[in-house]
C-alpha atoms as a PDB file:
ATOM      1  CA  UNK A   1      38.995  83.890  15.952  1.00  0.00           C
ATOM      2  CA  UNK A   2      37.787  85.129  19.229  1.00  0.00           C
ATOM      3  CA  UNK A   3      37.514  83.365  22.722  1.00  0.00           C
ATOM      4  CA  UNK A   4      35.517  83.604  25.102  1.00  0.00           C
ATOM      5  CA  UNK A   5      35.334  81.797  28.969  1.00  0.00           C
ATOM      6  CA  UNK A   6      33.007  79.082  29.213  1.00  0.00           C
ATOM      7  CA  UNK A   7      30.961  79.684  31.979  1.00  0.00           C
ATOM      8  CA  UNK A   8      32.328  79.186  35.977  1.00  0.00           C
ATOM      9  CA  UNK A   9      34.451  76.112  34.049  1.00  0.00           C
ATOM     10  CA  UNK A  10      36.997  79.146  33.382  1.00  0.00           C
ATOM     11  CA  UNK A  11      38.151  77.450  30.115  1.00  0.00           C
ATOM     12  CA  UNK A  12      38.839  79.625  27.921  1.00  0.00           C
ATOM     13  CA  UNK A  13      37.409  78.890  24.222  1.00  0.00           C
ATOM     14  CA  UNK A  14      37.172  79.762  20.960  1.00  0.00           C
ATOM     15  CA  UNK A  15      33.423  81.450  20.003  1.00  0.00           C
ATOM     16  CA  UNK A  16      32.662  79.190  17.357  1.00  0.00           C
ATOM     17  CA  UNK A  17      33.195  75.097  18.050  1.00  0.00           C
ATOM     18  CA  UNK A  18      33.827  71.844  16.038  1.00  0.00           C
ATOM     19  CA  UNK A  19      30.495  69.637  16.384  1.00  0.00           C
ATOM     20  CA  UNK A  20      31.373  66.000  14.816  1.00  0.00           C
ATOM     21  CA  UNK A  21      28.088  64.639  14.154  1.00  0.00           C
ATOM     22  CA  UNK A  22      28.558  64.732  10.617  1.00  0.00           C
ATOM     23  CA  UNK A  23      31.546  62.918  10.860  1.00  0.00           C
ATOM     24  CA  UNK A  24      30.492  59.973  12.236  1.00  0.00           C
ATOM     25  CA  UNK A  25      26.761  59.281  11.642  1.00  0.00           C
ATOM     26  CA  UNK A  26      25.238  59.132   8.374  1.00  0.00           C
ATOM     27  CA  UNK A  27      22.478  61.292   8.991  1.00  0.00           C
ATOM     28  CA  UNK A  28      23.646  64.144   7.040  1.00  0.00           C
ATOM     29  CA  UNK A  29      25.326  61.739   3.967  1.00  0.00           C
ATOM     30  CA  UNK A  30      28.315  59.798   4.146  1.00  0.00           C
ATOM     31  CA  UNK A  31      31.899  61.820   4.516  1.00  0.00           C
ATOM     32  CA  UNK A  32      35.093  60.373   3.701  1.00  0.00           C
ATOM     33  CA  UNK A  33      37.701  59.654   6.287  1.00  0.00           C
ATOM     34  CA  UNK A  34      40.143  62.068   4.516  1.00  0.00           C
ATOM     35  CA  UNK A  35      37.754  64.822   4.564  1.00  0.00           C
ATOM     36  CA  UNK A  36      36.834  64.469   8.140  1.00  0.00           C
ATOM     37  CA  UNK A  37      40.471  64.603   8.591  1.00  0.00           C
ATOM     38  CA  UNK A  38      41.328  67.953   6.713  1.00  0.00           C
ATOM     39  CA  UNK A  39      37.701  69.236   8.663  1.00  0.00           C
ATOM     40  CA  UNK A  40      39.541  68.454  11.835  1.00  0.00           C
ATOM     41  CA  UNK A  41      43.143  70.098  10.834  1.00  0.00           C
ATOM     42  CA  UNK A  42      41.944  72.672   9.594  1.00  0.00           C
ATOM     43  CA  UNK A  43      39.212  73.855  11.825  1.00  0.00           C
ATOM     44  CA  UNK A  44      42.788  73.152  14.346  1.00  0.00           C
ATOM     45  CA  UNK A  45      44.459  75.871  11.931  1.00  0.00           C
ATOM     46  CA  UNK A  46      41.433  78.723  11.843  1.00  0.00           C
ATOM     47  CA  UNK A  47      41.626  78.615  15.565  1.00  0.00           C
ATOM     48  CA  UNK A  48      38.653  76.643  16.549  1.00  0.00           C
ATOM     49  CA  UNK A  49      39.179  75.004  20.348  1.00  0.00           C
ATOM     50  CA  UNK A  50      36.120  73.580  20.996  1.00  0.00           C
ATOM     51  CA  UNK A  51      35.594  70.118  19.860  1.00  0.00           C
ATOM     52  CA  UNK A  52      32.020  68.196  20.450  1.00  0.00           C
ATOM     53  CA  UNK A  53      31.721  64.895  20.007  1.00  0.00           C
ATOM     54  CA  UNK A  54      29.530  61.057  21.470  1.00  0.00           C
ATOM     55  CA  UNK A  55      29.182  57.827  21.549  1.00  0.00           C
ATOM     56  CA  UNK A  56      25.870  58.525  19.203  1.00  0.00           C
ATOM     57  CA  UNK A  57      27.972  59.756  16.155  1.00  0.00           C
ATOM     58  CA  UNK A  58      28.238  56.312  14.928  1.00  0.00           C
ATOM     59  CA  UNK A  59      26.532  53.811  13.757  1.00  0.00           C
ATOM     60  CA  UNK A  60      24.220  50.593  14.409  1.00  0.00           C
ATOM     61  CA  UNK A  61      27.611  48.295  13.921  1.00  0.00           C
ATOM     62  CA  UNK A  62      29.981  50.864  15.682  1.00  0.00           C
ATOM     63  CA  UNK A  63      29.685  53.429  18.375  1.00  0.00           C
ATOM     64  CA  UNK A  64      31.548  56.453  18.444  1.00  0.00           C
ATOM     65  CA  UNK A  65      33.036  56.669  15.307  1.00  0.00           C
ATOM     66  CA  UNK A  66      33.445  60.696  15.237  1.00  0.00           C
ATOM     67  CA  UNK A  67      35.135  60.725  18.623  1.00  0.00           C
ATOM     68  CA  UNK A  68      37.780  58.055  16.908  1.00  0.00           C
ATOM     69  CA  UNK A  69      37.474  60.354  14.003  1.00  0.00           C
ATOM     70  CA  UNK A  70      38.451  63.479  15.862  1.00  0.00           C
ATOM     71  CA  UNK A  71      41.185  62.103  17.794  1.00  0.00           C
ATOM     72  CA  UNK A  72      42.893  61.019  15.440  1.00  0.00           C
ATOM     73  CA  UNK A  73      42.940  64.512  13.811  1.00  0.00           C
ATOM     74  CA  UNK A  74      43.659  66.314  17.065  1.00  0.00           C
ATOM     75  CA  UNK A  75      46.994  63.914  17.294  1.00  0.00           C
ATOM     76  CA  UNK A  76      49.456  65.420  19.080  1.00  0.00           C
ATOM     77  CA  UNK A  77      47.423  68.275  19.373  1.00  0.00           C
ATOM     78  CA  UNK A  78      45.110  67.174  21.788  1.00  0.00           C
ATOM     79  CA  UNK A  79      46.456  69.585  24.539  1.00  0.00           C
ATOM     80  CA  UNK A  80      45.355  72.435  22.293  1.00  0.00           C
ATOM     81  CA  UNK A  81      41.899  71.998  22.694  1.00  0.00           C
ATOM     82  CA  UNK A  82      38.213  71.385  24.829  1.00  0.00           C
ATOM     83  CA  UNK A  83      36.889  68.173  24.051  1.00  0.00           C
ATOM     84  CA  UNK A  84      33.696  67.560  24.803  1.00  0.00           C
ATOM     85  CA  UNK A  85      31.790  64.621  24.971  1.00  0.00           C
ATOM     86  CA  UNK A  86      28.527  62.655  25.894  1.00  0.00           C
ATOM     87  CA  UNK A  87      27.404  60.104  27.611  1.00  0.00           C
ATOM     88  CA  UNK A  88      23.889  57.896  28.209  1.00  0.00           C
ATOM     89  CA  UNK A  89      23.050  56.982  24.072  1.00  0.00           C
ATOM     90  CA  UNK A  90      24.537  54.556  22.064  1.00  0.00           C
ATOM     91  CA  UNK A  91      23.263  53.548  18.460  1.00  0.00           C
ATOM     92  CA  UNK A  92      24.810  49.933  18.886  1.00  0.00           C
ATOM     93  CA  UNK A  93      22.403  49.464  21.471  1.00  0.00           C
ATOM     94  CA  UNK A  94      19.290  51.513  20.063  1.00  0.00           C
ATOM     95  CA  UNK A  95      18.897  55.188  19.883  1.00  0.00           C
ATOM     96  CA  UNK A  96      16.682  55.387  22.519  1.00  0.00           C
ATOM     97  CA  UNK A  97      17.816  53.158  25.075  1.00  0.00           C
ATOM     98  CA  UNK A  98      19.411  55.418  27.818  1.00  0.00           C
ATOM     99  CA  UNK A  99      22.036  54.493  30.345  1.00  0.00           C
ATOM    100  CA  UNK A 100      22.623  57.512  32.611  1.00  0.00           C
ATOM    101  CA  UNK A 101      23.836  55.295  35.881  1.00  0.00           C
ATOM    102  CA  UNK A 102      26.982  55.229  37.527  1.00  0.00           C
ATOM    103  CA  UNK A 103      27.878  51.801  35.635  1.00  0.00           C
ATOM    104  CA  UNK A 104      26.619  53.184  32.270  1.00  0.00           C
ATOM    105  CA  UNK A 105      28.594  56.658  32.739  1.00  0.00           C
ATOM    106  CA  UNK A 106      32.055  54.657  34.015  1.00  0.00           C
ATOM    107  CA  UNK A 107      31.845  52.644  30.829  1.00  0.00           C
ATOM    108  CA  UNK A 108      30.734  55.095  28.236  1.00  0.00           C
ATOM    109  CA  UNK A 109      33.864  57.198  29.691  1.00  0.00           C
ATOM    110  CA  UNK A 110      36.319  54.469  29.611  1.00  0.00           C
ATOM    111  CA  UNK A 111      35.424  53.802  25.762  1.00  0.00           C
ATOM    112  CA  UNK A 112      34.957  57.554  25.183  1.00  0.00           C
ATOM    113  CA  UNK A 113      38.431  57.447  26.611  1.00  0.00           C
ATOM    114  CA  UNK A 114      39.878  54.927  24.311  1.00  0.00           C
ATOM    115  CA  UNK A 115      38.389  56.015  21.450  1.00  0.00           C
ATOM    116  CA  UNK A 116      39.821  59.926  21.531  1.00  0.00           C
ATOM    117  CA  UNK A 117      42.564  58.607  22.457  1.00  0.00           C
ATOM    118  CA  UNK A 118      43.078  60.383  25.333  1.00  0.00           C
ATOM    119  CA  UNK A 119      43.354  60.142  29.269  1.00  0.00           C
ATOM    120  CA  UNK A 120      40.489  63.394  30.394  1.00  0.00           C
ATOM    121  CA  UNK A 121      37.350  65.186  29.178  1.00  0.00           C
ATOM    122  CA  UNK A 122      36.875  68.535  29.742  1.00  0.00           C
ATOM    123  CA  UNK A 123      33.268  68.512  29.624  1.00  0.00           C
ATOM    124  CA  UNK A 124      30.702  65.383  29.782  1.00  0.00           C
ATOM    125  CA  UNK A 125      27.397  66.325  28.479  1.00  0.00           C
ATOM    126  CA  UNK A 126      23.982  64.270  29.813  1.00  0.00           C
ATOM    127  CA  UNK A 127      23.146  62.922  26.232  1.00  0.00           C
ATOM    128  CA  UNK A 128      19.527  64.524  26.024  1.00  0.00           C
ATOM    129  CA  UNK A 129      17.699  62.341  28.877  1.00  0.00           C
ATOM    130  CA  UNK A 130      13.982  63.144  28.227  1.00  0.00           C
ATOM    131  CA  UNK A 131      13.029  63.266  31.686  1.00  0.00           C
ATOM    132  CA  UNK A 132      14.206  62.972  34.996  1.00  0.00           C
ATOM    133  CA  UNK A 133      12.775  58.975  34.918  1.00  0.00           C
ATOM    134  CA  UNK A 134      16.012  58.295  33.535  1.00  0.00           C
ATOM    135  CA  UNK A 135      18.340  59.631  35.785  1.00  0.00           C
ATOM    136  CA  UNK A 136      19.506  56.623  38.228  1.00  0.00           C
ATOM    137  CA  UNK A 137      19.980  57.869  41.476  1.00  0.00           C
ATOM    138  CA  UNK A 138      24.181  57.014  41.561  1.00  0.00           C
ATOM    139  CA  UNK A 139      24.847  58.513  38.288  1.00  0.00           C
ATOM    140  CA  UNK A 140      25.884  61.700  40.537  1.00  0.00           C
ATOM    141  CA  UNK A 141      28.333  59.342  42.656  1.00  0.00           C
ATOM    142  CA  UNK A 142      29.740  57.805  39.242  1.00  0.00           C
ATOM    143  CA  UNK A 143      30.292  61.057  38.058  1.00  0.00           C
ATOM    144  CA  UNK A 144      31.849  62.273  41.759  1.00  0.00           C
ATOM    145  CA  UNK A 145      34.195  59.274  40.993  1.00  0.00           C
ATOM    146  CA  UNK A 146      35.126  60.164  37.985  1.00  0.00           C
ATOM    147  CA  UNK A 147      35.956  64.113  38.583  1.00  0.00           C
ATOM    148  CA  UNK A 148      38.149  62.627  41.643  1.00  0.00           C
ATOM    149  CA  UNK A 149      40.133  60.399  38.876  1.00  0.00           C
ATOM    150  CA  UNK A 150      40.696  63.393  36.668  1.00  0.00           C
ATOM    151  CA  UNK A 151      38.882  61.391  33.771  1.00  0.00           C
ATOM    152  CA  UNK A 152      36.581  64.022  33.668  1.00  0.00           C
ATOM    153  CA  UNK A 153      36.600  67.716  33.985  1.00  0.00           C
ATOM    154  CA  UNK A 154      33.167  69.465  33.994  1.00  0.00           C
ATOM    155  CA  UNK A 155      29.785  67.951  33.958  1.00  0.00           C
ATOM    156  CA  UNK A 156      27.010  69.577  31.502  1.00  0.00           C
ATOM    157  CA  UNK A 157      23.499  68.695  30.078  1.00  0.00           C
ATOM    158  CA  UNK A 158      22.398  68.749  26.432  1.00  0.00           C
ATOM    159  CA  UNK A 159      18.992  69.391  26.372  1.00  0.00           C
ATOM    160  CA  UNK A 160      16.429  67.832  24.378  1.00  0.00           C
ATOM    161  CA  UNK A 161      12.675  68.059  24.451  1.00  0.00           C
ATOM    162  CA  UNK A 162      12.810  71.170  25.445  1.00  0.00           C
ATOM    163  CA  UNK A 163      10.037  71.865  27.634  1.00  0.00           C
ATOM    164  CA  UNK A 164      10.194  68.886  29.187  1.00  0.00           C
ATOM    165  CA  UNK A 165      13.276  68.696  30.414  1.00  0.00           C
ATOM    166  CA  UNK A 166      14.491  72.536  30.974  1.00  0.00           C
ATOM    167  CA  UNK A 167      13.226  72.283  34.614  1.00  0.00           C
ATOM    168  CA  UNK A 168      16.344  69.391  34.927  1.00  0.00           C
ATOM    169  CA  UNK A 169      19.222  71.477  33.945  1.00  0.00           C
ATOM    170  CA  UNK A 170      17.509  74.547  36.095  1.00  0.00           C
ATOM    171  CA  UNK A 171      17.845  72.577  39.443  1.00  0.00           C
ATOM    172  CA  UNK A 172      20.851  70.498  38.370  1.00  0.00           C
ATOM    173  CA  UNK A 173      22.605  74.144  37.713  1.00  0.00           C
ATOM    174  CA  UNK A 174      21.038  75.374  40.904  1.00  0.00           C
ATOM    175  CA  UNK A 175      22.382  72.764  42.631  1.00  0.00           C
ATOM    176  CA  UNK A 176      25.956  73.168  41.450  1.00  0.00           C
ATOM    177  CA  UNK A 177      25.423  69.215  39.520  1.00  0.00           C
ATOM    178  CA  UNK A 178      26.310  71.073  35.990  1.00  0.00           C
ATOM    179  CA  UNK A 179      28.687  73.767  34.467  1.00  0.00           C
ATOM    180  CA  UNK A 180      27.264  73.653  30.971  1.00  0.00           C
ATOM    181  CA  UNK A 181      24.456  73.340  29.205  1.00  0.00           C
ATOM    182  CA  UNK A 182      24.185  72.461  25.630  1.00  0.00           C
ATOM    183  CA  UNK A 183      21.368  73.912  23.695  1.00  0.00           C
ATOM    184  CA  UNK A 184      19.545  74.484  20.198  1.00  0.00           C
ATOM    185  CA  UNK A 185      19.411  77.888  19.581  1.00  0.00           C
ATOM    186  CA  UNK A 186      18.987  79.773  16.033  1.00  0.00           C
ATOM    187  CA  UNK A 187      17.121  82.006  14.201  1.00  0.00           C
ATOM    188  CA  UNK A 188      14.585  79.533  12.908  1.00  0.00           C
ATOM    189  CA  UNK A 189      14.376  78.151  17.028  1.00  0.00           C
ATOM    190  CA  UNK A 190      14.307  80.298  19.574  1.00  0.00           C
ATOM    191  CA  UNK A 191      12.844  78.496  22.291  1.00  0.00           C
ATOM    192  CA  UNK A 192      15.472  78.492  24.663  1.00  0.00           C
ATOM    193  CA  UNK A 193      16.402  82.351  25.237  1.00  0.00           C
ATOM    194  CA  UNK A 194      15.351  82.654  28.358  1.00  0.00           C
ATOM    195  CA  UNK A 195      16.882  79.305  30.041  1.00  0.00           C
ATOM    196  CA  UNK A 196      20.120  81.107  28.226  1.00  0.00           C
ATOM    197  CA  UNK A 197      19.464  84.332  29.619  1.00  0.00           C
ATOM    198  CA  UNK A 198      18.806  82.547  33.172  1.00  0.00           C
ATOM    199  CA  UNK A 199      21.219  80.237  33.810  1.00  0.00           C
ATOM    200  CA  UNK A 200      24.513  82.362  32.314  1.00  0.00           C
ATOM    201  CA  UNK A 201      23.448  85.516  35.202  1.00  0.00           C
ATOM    202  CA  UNK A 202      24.378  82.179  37.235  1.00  0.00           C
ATOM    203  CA  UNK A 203      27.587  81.366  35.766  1.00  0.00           C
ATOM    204  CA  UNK A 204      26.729  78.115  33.524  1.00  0.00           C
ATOM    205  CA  UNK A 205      28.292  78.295  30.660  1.00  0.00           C
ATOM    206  CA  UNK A 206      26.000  77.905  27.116  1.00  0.00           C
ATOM    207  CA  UNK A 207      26.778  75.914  24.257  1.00  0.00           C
ATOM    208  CA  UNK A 208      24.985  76.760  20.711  1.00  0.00           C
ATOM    209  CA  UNK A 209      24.037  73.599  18.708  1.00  0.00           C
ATOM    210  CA  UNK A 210      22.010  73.181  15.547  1.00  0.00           C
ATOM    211  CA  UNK A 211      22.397  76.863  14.864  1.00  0.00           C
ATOM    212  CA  UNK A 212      22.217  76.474  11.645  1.00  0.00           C
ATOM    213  CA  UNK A 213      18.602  75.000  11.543  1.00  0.00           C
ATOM    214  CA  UNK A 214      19.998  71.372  10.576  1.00  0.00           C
ATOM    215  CA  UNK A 215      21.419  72.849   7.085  1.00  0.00           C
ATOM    216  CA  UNK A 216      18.162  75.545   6.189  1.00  0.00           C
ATOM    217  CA  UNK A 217      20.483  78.197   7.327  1.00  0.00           C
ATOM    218  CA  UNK A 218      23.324  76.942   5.338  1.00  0.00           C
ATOM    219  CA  UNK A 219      21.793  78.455   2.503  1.00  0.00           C
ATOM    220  CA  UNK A 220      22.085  74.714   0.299  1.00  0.00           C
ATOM    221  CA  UNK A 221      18.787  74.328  -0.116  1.00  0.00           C
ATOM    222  CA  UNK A 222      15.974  75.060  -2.217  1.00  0.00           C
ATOM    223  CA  UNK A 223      12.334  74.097  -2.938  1.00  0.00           C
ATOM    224  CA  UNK A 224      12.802  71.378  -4.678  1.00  0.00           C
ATOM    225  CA  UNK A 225      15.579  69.803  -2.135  1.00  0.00           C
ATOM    226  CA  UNK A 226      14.881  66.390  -1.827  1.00  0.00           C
ATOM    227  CA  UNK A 227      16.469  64.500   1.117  1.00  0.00           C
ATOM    228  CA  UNK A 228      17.873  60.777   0.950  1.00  0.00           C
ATOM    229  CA  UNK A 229      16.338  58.131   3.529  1.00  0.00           C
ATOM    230  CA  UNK A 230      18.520  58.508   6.445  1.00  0.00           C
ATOM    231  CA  UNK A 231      19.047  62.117   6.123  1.00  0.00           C
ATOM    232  CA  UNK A 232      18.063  64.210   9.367  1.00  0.00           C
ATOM    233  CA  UNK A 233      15.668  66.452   6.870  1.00  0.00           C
ATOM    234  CA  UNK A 234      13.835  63.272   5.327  1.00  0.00           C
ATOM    235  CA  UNK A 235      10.957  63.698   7.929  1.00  0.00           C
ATOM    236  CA  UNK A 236       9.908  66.674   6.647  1.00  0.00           C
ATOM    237  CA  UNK A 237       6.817  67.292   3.845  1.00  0.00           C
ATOM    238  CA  UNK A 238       7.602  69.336   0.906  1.00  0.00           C
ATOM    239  CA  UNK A 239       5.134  72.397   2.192  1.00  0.00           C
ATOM    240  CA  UNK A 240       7.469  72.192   5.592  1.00  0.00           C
ATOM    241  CA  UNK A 241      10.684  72.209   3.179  1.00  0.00           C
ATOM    242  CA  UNK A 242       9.372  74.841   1.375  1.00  0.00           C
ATOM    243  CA  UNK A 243       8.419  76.703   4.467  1.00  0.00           C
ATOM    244  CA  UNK A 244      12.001  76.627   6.017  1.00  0.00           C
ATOM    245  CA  UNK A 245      13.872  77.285   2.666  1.00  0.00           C
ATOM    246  CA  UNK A 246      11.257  80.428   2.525  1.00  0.00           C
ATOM    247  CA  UNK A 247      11.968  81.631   6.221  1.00  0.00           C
ATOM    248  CA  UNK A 248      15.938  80.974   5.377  1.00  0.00           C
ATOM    249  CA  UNK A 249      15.508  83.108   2.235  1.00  0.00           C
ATOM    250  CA  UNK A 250      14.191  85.902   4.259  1.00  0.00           C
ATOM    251  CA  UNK A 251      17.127  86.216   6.380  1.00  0.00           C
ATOM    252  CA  UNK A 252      19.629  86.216   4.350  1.00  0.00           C
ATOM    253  CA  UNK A 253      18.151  88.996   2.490  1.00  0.00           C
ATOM    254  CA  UNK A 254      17.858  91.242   5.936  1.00  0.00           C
ATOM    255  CA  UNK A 255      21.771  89.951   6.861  1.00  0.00           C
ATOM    256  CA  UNK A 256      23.455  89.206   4.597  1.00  0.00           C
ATOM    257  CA  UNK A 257      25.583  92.493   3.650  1.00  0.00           C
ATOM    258  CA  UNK A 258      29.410  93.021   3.640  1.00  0.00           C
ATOM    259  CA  UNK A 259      30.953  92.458   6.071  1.00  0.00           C
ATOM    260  CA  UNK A 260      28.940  89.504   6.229  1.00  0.00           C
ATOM    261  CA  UNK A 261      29.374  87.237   3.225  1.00  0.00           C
ATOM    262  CA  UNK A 262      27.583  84.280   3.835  1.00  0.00           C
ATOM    263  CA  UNK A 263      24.184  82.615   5.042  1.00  0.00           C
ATOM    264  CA  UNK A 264      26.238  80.686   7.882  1.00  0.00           C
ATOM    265  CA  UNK A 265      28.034  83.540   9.081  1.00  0.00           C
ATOM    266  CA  UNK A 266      25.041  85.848   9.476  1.00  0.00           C
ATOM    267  CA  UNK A 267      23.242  82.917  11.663  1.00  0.00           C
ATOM    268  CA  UNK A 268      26.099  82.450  13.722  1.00  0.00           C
ATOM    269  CA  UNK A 269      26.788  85.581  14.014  1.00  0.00           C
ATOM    270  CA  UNK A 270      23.967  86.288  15.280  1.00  0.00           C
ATOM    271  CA  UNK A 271      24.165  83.460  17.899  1.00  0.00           C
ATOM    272  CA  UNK A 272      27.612  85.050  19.408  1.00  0.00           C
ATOM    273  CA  UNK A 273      25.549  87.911  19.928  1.00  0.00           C
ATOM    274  CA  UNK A 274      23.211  86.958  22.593  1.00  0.00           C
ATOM    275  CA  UNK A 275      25.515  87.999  25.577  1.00  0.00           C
ATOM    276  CA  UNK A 276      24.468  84.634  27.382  1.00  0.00           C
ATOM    277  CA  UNK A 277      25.977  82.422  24.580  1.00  0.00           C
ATOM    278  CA  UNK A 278      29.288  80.941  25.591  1.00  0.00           C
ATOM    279  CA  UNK A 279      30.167  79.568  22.095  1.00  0.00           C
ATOM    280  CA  UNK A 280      28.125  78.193  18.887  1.00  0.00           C
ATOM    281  CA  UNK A 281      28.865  74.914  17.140  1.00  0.00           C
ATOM    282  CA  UNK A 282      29.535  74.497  13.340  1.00  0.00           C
ATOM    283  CA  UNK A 283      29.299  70.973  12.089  1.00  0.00           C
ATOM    284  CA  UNK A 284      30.146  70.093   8.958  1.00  0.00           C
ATOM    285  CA  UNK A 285      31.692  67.623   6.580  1.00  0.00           C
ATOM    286  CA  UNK A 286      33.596  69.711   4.416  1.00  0.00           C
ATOM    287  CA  UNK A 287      36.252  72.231   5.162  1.00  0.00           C
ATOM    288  CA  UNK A 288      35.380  75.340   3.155  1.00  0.00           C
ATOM    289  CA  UNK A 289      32.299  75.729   5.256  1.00  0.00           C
ATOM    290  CA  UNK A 290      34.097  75.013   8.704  1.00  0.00           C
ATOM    291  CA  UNK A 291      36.233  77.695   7.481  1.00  0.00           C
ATOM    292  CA  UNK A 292      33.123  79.865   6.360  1.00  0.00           C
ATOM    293  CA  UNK A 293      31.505  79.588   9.711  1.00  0.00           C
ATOM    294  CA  UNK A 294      34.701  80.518  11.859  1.00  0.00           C
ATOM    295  CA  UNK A 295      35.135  83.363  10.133  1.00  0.00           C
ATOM    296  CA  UNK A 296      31.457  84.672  11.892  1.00  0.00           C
ATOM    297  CA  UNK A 297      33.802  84.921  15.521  1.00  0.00           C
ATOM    298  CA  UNK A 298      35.670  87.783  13.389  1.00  0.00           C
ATOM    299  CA  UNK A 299      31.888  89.789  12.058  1.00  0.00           C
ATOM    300  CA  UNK A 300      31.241  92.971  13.901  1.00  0.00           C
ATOM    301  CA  UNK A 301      27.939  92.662  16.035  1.00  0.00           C
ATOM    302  CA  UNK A 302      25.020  93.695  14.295  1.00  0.00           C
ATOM    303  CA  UNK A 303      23.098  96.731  14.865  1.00  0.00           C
ATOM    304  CA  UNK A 304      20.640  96.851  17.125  1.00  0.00           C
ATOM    305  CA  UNK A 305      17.844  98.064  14.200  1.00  0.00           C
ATOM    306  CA  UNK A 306      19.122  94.562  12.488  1.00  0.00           C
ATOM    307  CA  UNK A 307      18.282  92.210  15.357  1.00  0.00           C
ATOM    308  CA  UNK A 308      14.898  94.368  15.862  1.00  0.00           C
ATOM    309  CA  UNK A 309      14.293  93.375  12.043  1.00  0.00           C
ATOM    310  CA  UNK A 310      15.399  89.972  12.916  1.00  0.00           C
ATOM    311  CA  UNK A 311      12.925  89.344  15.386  1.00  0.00           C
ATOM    312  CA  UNK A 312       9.869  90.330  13.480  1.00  0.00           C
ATOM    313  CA  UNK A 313      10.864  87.625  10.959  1.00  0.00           C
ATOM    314  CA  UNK A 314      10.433  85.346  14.235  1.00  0.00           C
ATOM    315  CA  UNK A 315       6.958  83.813  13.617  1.00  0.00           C
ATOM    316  CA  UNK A 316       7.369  80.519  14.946  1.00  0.00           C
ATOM    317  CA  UNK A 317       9.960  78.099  16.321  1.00  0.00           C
ATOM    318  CA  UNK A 318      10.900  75.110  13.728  1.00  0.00           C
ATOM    319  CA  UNK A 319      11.293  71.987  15.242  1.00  0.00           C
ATOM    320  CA  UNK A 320      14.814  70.637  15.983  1.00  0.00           C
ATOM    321  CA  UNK A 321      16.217  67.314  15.303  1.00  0.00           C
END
């Protein structure tokens, strides 16, 4: 495993991070406790430092199950690692109700707290407001109030409806508000290059997410994949599925070459490669494919005449969650 520094946070990281949404929500199927637990230890064990986590990886009867999850994998451990987690969306209270006030961020951080089992943050993401309508005017104090208590760390923004909402994180960076921004960025959606390219030649740090297309680029799935009610994928039509297992297939026949051995690797791989990318996330239930996907941090770059042929495969940006 590599590291690299997150941004002006200085926090030094590993390239590829621990996302926990699997762990605690059902949206990609239901994971035993015990697995989450080995996920945890061992992602601990390949080097992984970078843990992200919120209140939203639950469910409607309890928030926050992943961050409960991943402390109590991290145990003792804690110290060892970036935790990261979110604020303003709880699925107790409705997925999109939003609380991003200085009351809502106090208590989301207290249980956020309580639940990892731990007494700081290092970074507090903005939970994907979807415009700036949201935003209650003393969220900023709440948050002042809670760098001064040394409950929290860094402040970031994970960005959703993209073109909507990039103009927030562009003046909240400007204005020295955030550290980090969390993005979707992969070889099926490449929307957000140049917010990347723009706000890291200012010293925010960039955190990958759903890098792996929500599973397309995990190489799992086929034609005929059909997707439980629930799942993340269930919105799609079988001429979309078909359409991103296609795209998928092309790629890993262009990268997918020793050194690199797997799907997953090749699409993170080619995430760390974007020079403005601070770190991409891997989530996953299961072990053997956290494992997999670390292993992308140790992949030589790929030649330029690769990422040329890379980008003619680029026809159109799929949708994210």
């Amino acid at each position: 495993m590599k590291y690299r520094t997150l941004g002006r946070t200085g926090i030094e990281t590993s390239e590829v991070g621990f996302g926990t949404w699997a762990l605690g929500s059902p949206v990609y199927g239901n994971v035993a406790s015990g697995d989450a637990h080995d996920a945890v230890r061992g992602a601990l064990d390949a080097g992984i430092t970078f843990f992200d986590t919120a209140p939203l990886y639950g469910t409607k009867e309890e928030d926050g199950i992943a961050e409960r999850v991943l402390g109590q994998g991290l145990g003792s451990d804690r110290d060892r690692v970036t935790i990261a987690t979110k604020f303003g969306r709880f699925p107790t209270r409705g997925h999109l109700n939003t609380f991003f006030s200085a009351s809502g961020v106090t208590e989301s951080v207290e249980a956020s707290l309580t639940r990892l089992g731990t007494d700081r943050i290092d970074v507090l993401f903005f939970h994907s407001p979807f415009g700036p309508d949201q935003i209650e005017d003393d969220v900023w104090e709440g948050l002042e109030r809670l760098k001064a208590s040394g409950k929290v760390r860094f402040v970031g923004h994970s960005i959703s409806l993209f073109d909507d909402t990039q103009h927030m994180a562009r003046e909240w960076a400007a204005a020295g508000k955030i550290d980090v921004v969390q993005l979707v960025y992969s070889l099926m959606n490449r929307e957000t290059a140049q917010l990347i390219a723009d706000l890291s030649a200012e010293g925010v740090g960039v955190v990958a997410r759903e890098s792996l297309a929500n599973g397309y680029l995990s190489g799992a799935f086929t034609h005929e994949t059909t997707f439980p009610e629930g799942h993340i994928n269930a919105r799609h039509s079988r001429e979309e599925i078909i359409e991103r297992v296609d795209t998928a297939n092309a790629y890993k026949d262009l990268l997918v070459h020793p050194p690199v051995s797997s799907l997953p690797q090749a699409a993170l791989r080619w995430v760390l490669d974007d020079p403005g990318t601070s770190l991409v996330l891997a989530g996953s239930r299961h072990l053997n494919e956290i494992l997999d996907c670390a292993g992308a941090s140790d992949l030589p770059a790929f030649d330029p005449a690769v990422r040329e042929a890379a980008q003619k495969l680029h026809i159109k940006d799929f949708a994210p969650a």
